[in-house]
N, C-alpha and C. Protein backbone atom coordinates (compact mmCIF):
# COMPACT_ATOMS: atom_id res chain seq x y z
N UNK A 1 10.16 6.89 -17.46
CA UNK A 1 11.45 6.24 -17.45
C UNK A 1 11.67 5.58 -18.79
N UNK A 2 12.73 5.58 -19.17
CA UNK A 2 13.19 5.31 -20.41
C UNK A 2 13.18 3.38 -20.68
N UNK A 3 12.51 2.91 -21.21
CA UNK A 3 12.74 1.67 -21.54
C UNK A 3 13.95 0.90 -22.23
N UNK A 4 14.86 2.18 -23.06
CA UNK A 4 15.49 1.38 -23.52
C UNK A 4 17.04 1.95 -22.90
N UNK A 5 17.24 2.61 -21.87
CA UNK A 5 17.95 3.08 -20.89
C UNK A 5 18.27 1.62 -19.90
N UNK A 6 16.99 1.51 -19.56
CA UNK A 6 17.04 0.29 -18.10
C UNK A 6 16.59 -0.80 -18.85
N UNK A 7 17.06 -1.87 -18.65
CA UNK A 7 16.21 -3.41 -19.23
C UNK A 7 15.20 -3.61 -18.59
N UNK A 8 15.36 -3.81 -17.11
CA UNK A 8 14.48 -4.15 -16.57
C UNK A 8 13.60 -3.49 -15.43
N UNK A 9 12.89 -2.47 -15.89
CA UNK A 9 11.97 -0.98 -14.82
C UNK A 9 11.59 -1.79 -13.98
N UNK A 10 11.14 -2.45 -13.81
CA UNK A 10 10.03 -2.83 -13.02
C UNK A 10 10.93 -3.32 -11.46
N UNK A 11 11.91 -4.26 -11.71
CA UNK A 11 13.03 -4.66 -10.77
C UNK A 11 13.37 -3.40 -10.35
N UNK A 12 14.13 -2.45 -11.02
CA UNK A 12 14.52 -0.71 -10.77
C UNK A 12 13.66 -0.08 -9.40
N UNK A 13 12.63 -0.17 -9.97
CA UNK A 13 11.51 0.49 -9.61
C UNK A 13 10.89 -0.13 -8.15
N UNK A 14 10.62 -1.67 -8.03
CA UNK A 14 10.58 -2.15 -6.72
C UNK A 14 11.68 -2.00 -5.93
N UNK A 15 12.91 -2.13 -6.53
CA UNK A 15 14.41 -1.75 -5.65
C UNK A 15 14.36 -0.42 -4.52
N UNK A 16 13.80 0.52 -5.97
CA UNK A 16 13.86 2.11 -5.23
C UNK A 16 13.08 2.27 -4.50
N UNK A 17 11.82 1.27 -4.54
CA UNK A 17 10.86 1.69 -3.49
C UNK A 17 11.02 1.14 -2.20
N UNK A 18 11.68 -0.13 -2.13
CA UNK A 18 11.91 -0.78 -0.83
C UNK A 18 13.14 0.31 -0.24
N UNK A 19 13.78 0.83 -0.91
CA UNK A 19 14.55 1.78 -0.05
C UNK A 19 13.93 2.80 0.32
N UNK A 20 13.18 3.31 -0.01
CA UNK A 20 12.05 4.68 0.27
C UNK A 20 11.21 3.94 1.60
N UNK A 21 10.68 2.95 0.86
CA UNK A 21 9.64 2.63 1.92
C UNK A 21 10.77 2.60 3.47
N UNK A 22 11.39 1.88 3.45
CA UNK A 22 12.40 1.74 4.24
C UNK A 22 13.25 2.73 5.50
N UNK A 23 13.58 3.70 4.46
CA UNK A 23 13.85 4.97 5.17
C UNK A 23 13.14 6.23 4.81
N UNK A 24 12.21 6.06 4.02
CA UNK A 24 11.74 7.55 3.88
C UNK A 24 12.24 8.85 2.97
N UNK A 25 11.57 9.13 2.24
CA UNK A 25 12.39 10.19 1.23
C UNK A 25 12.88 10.57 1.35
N UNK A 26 12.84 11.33 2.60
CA UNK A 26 13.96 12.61 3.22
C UNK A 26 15.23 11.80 3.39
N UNK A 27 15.16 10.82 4.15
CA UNK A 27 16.23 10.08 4.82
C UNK A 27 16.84 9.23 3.28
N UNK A 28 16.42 8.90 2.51
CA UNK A 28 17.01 8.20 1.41
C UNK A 28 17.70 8.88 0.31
N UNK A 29 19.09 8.81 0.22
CA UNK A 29 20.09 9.37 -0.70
C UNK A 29 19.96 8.93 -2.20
N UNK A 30 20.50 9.66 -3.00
CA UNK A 30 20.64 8.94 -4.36
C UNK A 30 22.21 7.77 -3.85
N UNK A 31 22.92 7.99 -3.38
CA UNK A 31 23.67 6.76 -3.37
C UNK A 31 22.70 5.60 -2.69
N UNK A 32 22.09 5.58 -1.85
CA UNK A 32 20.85 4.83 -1.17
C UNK A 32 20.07 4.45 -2.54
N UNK A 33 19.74 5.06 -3.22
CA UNK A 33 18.84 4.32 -4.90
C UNK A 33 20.61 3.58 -5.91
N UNK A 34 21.49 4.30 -5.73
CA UNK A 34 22.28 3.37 -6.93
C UNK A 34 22.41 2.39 -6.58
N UNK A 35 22.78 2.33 -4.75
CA UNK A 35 23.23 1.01 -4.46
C UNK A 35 21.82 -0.01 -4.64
N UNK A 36 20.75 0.42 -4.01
CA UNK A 36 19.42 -0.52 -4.10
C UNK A 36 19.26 -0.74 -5.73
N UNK A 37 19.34 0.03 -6.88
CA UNK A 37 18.89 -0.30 -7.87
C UNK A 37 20.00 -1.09 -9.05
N UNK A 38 21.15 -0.81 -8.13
CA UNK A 38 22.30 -1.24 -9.41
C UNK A 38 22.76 -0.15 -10.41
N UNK A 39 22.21 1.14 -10.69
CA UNK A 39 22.66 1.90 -11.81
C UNK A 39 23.81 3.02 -11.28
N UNK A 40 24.06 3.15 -12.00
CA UNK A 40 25.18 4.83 -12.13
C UNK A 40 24.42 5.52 -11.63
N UNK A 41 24.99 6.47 -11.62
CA UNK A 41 24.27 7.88 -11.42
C UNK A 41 23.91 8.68 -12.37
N UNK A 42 24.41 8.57 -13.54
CA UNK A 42 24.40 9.00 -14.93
C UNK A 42 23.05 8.41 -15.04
N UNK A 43 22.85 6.63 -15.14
CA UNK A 43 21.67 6.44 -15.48
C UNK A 43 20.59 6.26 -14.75
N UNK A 44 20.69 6.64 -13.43
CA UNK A 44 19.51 7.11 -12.51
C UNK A 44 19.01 8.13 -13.23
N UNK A 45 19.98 9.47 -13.05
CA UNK A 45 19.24 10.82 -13.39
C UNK A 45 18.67 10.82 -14.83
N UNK A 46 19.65 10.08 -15.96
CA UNK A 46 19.40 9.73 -17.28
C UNK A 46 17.77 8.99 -17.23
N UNK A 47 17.80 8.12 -16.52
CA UNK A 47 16.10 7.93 -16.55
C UNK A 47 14.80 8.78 -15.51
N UNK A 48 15.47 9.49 -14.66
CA UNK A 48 14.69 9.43 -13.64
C UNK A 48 14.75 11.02 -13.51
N UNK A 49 15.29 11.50 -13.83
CA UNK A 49 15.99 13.25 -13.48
C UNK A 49 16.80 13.40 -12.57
N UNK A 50 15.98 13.40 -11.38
CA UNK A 50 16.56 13.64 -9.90
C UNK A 50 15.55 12.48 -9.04
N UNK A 51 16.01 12.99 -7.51
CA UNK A 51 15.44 11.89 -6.53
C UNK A 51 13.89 11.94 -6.92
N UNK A 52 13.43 12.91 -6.73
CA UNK A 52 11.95 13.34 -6.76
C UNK A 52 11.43 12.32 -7.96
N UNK A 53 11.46 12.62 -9.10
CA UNK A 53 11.48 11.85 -10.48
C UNK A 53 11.71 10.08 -9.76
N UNK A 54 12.73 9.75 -9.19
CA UNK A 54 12.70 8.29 -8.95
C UNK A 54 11.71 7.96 -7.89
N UNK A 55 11.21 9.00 -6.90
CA UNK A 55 10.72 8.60 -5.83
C UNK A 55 8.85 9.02 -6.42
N UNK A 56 8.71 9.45 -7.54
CA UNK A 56 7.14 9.60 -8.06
C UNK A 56 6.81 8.11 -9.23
N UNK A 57 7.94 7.70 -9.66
CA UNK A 57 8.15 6.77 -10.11
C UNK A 57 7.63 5.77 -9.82
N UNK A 58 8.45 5.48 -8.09
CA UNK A 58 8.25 4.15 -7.54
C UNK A 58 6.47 4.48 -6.78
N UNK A 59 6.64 5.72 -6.13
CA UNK A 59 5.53 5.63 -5.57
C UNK A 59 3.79 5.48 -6.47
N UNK A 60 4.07 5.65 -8.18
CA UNK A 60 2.49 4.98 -8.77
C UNK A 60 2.84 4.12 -8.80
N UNK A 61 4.29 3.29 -9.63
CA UNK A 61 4.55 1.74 -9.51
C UNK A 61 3.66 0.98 -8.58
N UNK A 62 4.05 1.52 -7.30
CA UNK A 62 3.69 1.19 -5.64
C UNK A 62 1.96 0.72 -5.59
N UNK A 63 1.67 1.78 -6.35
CA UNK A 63 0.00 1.79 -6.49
C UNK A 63 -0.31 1.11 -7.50
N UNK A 64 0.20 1.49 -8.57
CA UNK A 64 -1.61 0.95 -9.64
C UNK A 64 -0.56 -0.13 -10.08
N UNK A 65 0.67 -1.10 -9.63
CA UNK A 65 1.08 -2.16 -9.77
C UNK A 65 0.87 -3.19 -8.94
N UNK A 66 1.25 -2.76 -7.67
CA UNK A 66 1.75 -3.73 -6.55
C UNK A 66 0.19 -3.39 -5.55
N UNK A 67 -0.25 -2.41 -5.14
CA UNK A 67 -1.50 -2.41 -4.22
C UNK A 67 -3.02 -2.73 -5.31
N UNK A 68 -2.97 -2.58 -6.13
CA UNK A 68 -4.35 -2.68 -6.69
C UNK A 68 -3.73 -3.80 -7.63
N UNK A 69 -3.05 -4.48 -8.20
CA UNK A 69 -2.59 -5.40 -8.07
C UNK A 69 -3.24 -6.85 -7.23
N UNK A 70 -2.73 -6.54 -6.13
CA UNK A 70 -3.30 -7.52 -4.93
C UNK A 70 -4.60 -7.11 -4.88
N UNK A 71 -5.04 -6.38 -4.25
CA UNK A 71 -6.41 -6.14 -4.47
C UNK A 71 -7.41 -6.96 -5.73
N UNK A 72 -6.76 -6.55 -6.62
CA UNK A 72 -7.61 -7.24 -7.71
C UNK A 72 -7.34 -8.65 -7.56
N UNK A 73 -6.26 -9.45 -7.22
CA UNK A 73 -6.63 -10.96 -7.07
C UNK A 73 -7.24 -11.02 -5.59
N UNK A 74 -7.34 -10.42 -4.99
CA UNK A 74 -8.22 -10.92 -3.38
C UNK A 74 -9.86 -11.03 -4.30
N UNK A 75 -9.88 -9.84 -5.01
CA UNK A 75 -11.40 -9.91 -5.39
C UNK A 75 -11.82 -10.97 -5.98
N UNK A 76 -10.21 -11.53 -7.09
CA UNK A 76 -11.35 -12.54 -7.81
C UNK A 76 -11.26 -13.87 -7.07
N UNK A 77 -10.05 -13.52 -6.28
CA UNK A 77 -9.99 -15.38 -5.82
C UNK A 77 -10.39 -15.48 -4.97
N UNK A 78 -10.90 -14.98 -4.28
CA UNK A 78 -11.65 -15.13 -2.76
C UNK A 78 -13.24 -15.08 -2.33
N UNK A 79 -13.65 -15.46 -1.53
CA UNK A 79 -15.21 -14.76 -1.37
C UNK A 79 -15.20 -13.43 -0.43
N UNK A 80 -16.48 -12.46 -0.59
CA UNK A 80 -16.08 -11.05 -0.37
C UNK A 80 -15.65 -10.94 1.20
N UNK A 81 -16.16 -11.50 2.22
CA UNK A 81 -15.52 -11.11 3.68
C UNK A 81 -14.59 -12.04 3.86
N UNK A 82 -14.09 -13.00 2.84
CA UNK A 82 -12.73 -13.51 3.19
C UNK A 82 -11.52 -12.54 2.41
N UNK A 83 -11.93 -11.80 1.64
CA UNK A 83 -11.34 -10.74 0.46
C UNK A 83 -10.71 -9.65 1.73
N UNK A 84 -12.33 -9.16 2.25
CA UNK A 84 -11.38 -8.13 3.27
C UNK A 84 -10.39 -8.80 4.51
N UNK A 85 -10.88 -9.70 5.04
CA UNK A 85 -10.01 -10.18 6.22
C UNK A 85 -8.61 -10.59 6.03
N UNK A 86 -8.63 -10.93 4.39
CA UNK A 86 -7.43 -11.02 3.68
C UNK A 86 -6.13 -9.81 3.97
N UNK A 87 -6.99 -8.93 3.62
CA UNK A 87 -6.34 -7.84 3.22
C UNK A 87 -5.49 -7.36 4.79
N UNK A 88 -6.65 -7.47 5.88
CA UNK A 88 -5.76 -7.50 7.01
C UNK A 88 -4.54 -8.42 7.50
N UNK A 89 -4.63 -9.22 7.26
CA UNK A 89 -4.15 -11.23 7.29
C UNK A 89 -2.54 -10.15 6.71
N UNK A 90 -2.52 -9.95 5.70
CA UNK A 90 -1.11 -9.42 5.10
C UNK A 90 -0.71 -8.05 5.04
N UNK A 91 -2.00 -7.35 6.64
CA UNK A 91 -0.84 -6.34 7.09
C UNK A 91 -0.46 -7.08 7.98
N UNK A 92 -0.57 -7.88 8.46
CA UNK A 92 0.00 -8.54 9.90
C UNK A 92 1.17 -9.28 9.04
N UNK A 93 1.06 -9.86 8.07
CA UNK A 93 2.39 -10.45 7.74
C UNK A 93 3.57 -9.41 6.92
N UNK A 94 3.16 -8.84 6.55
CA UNK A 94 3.92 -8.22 5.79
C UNK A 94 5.62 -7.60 6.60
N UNK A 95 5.77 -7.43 7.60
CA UNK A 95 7.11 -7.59 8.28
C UNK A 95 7.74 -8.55 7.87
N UNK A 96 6.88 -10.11 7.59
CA UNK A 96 8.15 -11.10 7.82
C UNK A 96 8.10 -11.65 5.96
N UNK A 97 7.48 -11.13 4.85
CA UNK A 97 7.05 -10.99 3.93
C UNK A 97 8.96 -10.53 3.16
N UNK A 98 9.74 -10.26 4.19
CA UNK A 98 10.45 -9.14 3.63
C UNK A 98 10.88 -7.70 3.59
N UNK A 99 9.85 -7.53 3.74
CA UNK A 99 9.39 -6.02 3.31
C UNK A 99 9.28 -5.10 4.53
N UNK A 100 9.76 -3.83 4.53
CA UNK A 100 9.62 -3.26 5.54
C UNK A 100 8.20 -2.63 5.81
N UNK A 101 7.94 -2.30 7.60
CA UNK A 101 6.74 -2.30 8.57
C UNK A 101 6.23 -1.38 7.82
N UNK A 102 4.57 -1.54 7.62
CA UNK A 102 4.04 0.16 7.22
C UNK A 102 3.32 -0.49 5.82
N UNK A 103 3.18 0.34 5.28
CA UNK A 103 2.43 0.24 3.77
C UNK A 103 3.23 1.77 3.16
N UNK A 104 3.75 1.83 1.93
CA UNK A 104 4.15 2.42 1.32
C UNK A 104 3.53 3.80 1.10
N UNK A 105 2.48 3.32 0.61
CA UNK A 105 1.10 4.58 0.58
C UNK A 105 0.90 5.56 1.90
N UNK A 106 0.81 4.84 3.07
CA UNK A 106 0.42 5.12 4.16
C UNK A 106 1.95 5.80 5.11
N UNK A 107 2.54 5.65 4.57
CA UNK A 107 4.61 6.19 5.13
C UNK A 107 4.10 7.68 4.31
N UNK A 108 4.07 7.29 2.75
CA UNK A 108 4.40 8.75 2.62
C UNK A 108 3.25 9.61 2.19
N UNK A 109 2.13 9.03 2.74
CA UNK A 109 1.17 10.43 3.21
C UNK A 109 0.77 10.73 4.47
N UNK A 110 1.44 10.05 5.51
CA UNK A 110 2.63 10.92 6.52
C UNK A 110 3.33 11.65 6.26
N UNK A 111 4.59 11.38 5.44
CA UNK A 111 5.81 12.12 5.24
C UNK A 111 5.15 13.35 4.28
N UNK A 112 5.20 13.12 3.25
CA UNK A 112 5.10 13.85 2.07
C UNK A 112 3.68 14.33 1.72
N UNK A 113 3.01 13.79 1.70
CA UNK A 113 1.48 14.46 0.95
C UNK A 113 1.01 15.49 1.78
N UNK A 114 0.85 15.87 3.37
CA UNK A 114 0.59 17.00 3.01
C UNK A 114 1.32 18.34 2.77
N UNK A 115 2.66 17.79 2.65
CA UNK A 115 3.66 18.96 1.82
C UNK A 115 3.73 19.46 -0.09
N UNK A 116 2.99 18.38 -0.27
CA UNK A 116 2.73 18.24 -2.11
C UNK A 116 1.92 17.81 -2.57
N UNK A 117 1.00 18.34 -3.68
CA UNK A 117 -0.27 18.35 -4.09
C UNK A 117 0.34 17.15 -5.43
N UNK A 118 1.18 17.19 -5.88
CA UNK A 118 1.38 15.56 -6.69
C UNK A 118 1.38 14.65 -5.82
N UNK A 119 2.39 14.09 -4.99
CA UNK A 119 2.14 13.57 -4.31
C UNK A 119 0.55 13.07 -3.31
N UNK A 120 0.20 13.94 -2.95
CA UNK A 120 -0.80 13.93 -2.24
C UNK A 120 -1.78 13.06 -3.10
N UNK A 121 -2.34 13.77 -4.33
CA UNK A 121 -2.98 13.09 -5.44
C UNK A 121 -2.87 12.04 -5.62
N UNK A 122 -1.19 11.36 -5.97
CA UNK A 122 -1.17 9.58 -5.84
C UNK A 122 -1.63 8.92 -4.74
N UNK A 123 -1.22 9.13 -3.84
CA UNK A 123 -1.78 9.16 -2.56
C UNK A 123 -3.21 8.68 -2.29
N UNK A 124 -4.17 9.78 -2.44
CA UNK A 124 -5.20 9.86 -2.09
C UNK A 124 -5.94 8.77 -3.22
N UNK A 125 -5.48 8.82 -4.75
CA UNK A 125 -5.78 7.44 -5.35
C UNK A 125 -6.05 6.56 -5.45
N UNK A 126 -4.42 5.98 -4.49
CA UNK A 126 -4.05 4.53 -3.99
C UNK A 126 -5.02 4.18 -3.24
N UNK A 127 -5.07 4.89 -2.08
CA UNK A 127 -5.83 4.82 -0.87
C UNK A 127 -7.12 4.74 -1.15
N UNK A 128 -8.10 5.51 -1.91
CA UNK A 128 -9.20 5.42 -2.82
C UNK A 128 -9.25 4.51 -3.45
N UNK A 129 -8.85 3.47 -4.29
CA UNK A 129 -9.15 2.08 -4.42
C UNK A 129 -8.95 1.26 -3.31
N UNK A 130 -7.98 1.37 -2.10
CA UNK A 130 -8.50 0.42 -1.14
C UNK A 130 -9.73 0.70 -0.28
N UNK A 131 -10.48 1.98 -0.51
CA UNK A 131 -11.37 1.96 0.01
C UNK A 131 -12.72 1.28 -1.30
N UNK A 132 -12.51 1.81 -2.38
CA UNK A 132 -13.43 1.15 -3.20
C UNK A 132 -13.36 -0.59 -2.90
N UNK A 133 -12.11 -1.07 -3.11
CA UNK A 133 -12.04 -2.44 -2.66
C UNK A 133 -13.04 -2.86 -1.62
N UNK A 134 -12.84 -2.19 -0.40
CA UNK A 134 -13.65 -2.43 0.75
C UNK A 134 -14.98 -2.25 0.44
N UNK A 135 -15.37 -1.32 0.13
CA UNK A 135 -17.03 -0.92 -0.43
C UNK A 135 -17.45 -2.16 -1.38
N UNK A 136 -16.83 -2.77 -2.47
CA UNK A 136 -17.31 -3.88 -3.61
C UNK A 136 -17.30 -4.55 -2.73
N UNK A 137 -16.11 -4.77 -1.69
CA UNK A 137 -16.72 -6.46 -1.11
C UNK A 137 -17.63 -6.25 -0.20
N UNK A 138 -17.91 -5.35 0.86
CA UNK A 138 -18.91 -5.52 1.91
C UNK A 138 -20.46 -5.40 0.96
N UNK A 139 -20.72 -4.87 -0.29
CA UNK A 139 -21.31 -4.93 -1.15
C UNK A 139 -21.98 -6.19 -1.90
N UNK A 140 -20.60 -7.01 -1.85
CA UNK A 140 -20.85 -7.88 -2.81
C UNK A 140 -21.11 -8.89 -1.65
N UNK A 141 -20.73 -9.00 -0.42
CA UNK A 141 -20.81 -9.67 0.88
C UNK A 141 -22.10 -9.58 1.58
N UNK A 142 -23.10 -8.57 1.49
CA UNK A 142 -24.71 -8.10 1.76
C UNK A 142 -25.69 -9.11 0.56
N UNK A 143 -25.06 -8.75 -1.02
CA UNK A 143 -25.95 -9.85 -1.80
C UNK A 143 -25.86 -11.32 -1.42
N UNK A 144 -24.67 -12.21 -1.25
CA UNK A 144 -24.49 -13.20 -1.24
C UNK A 144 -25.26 -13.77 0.58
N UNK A 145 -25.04 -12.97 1.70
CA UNK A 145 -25.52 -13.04 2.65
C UNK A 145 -24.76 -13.02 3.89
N UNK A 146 -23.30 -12.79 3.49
CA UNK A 146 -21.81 -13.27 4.64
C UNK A 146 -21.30 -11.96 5.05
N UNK A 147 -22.38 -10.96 4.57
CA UNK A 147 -22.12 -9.67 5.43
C UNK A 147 -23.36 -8.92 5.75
N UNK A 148 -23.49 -8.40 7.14
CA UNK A 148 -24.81 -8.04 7.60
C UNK A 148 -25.55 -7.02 6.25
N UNK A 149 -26.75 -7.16 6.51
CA UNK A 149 -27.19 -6.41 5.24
C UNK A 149 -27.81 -4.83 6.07
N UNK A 150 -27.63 -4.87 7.24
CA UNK A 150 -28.02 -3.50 7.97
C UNK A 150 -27.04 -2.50 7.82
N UNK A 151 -26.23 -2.46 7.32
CA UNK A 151 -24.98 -1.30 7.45
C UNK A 151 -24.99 -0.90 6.08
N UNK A 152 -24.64 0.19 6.38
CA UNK A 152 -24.15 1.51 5.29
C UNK A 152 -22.88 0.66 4.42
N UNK A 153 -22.82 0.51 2.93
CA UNK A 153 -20.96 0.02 2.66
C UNK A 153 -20.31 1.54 2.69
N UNK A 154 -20.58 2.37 2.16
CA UNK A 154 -19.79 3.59 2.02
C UNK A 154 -19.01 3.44 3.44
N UNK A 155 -19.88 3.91 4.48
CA UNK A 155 -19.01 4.31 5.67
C UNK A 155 -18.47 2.92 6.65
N UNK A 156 -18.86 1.82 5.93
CA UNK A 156 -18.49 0.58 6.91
C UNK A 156 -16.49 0.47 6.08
N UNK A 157 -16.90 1.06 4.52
CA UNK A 157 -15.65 0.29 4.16
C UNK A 157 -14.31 1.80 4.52
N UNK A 158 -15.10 3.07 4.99
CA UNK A 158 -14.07 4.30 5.37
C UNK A 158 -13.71 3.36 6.39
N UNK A 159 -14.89 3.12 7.09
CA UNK A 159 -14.52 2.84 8.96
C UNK A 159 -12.92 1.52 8.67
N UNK A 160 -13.26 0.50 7.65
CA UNK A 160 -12.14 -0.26 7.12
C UNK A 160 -11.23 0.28 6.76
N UNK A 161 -10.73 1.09 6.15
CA UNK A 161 -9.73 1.82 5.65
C UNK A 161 -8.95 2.83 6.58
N UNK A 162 -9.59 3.15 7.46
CA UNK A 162 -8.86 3.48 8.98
C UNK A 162 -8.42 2.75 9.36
N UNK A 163 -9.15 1.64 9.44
CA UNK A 163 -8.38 0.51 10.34
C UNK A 163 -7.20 0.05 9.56
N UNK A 164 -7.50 0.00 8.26
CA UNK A 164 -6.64 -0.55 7.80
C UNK A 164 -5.22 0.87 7.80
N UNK A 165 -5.31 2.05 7.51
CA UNK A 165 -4.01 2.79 7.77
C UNK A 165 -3.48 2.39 9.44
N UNK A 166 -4.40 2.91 10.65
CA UNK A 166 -3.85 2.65 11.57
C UNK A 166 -3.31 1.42 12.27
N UNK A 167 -3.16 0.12 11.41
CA UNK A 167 -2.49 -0.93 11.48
C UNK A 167 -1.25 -0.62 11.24
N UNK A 168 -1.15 -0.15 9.81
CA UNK A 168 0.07 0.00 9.46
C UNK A 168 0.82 0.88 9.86
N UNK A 169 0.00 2.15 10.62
CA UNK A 169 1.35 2.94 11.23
C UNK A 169 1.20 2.22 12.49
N UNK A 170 0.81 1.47 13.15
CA UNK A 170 1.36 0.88 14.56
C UNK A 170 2.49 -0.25 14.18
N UNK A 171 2.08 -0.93 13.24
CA UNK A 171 2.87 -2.19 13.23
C UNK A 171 4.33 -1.37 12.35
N UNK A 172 4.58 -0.22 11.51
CA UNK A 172 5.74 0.62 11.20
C UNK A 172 6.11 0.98 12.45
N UNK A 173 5.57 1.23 13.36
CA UNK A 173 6.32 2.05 14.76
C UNK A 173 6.57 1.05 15.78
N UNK A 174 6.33 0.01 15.42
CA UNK A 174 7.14 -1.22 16.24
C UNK A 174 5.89 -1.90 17.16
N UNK A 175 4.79 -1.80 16.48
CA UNK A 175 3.44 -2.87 17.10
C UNK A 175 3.87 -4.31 16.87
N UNK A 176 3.77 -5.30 17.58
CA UNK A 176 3.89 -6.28 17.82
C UNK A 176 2.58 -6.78 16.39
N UNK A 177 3.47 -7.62 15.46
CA UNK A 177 2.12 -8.25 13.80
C UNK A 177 1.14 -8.66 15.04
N UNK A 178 1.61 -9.84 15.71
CA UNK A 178 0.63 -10.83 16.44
C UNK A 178 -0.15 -10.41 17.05
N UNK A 179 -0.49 -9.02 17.58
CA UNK A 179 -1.39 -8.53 18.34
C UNK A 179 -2.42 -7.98 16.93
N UNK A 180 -2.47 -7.89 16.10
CA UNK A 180 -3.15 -7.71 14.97
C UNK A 180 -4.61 -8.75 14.79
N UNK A 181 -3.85 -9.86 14.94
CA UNK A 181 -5.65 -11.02 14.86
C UNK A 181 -6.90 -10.67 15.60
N UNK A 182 -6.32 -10.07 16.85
CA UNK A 182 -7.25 -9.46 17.88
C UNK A 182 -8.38 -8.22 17.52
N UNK A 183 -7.38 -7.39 17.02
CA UNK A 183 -7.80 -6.47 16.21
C UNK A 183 -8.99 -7.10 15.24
N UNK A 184 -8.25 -7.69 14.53
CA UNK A 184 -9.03 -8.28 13.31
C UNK A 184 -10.25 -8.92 13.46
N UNK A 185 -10.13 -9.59 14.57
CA UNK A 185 -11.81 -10.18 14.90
C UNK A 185 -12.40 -9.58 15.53
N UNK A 186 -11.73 -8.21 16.19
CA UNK A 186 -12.85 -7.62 16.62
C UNK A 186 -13.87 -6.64 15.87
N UNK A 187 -13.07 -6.42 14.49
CA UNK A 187 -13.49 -5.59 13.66
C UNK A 187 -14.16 -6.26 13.05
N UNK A 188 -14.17 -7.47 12.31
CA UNK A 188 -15.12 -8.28 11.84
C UNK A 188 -16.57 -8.64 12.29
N UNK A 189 -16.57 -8.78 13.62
CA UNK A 189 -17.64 -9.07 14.74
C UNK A 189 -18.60 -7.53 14.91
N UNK A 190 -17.53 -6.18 15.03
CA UNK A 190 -18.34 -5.14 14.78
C UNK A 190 -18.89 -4.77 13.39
N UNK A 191 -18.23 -4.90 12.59
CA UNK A 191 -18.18 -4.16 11.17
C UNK A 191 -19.14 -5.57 10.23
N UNK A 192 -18.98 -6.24 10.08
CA UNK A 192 -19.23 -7.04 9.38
C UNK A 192 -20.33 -8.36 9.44
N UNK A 193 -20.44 -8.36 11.51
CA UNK A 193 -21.50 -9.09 11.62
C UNK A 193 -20.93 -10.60 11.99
């Protein structure tokens, strides 16, 4: 995207994605991005090409800005099994956050990834650092002593990263956040000790 087209990408770019995330590629129009982003249509396509172009855009934005992003301050500001429980803590909030139900990542590799091997790729990325996330902390949670030291991290932090997608497509399909804590301690108590 052109920097000296748009002033401000980054605003652009979260705009277009809350409408994606929102309704979904298929379902989201380019009048659906002018109105969310503020531009013409001239300077949508002028920066972006077409939908596709705005919607590959928002979706690394999505990732190596906004999800690994957070991630990286849970790691440094937190201790490691308060890092992961974190991470659950704000799928349960994230409805009232603003933001629509679901995780961005996790909508459109439903929708889209296994129809497209770009796609898919960002995708599988994103999702691949929240599983690395999970692995450093149950890792870093075994040295310090606040996570059992009998478990595997590789497959304790997959077994996390399930949990953590299938949160988000329950609580996108109309799961009640508050029934989430339940969840959450029970996974802690299994997974973590």
């Amino acid at each position: 995207m052109g920097q000296s087209r748009i002033s401000d990408s980054n605003l652009v770019l979260e705009n277009a994605t809350l409408a994606f995330w929102a309704h979904g590629y298929k379902s989201t129009s380019i009048n659906d991005l002018i109105a969310a982003t503020g531009l013409n249509r001239a300077r949508l396509y002028g920066a972006f090409k077409d939908k596709r172009g705005v919607f590959m855009a928002c979706l690394r934005h999505y990732s190596d800005n906004d999800k690994r992003a957070f991630l990286d301050r849970l790691a440094h500001d937190l201790p490691a099994r308060e890092a992961i429980i974190a991470v659950f803590d704000a799928v349960r909030m994230a409805p009232d956050a603003g933001r629509p139900g679901g995780c961005f990542l996790v909508n459109t590799a439903i929708e889209n990834a296994p129809h497209d091997a770009e796609i898919r790729d960002v995708v599988q990325d994103g999702l691949g650092h929240v599983e690395l996330f999970f692995r450093e902390r149950v890792k870093e949670g075994q040295r310090v002593g606040t996570i059992r030291s009998d478990i595997d991290a590789a497959p304790t932090a997959q077994a996390l990263l399930g949990l953590y997608i299938s949160l988000r497509v329950l609580i996108r399909s109309g799961a009640s956040p508050q029934e989430a804590p339940t969840a959450i301690a029970a996974l802690g108590r299994m997974l973590l000790g």
